[in-house]
C-alpha atoms as a PDB file:
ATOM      1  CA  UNK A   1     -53.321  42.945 -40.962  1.00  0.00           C
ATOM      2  CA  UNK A   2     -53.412  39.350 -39.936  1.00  0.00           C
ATOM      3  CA  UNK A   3     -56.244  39.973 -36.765  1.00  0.00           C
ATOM      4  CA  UNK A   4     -58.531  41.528 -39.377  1.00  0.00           C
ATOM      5  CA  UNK A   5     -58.315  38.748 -42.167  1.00  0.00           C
ATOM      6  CA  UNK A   6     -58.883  36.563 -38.727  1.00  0.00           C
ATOM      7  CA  UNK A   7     -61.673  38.205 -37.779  1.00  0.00           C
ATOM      8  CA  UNK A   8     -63.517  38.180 -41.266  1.00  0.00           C
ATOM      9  CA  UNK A   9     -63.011  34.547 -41.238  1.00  0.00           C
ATOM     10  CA  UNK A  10     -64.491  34.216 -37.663  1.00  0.00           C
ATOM     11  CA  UNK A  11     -67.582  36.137 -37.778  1.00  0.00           C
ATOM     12  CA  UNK A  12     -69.219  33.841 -34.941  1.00  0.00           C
ATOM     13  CA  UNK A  13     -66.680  35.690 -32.546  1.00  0.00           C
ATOM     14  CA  UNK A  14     -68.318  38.707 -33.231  1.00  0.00           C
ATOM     15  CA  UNK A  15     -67.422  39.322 -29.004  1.00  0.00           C
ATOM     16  CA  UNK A  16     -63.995  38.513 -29.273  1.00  0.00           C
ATOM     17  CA  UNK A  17     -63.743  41.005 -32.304  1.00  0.00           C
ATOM     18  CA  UNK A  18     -65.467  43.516 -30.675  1.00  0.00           C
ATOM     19  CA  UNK A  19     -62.552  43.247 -27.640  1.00  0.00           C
ATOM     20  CA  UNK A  20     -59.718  43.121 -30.123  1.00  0.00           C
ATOM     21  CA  UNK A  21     -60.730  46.222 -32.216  1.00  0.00           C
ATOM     22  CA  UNK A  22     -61.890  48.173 -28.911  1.00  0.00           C
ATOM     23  CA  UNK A  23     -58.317  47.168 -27.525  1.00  0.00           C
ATOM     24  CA  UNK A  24     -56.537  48.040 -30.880  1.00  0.00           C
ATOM     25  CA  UNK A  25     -58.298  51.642 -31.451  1.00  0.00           C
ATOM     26  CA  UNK A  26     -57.398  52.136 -27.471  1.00  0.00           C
ATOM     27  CA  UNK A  27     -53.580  51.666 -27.857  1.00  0.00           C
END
């Protein structure tokens, strides 16, 4: 659950989430 504590803490790479959860819901 590291990437999503990550990604709360970096909401100005609101892209780069977007690609990691679209990856992670794909696998």
């Amino acid at each position: 659950m590291k990437l999503i504590i990550t990604v709360v803490q970096n909401k100005d790479a609101d892209e780069v989430v977007d690609a990691l959860v679209s990856a992670e819901f794909r696998a």
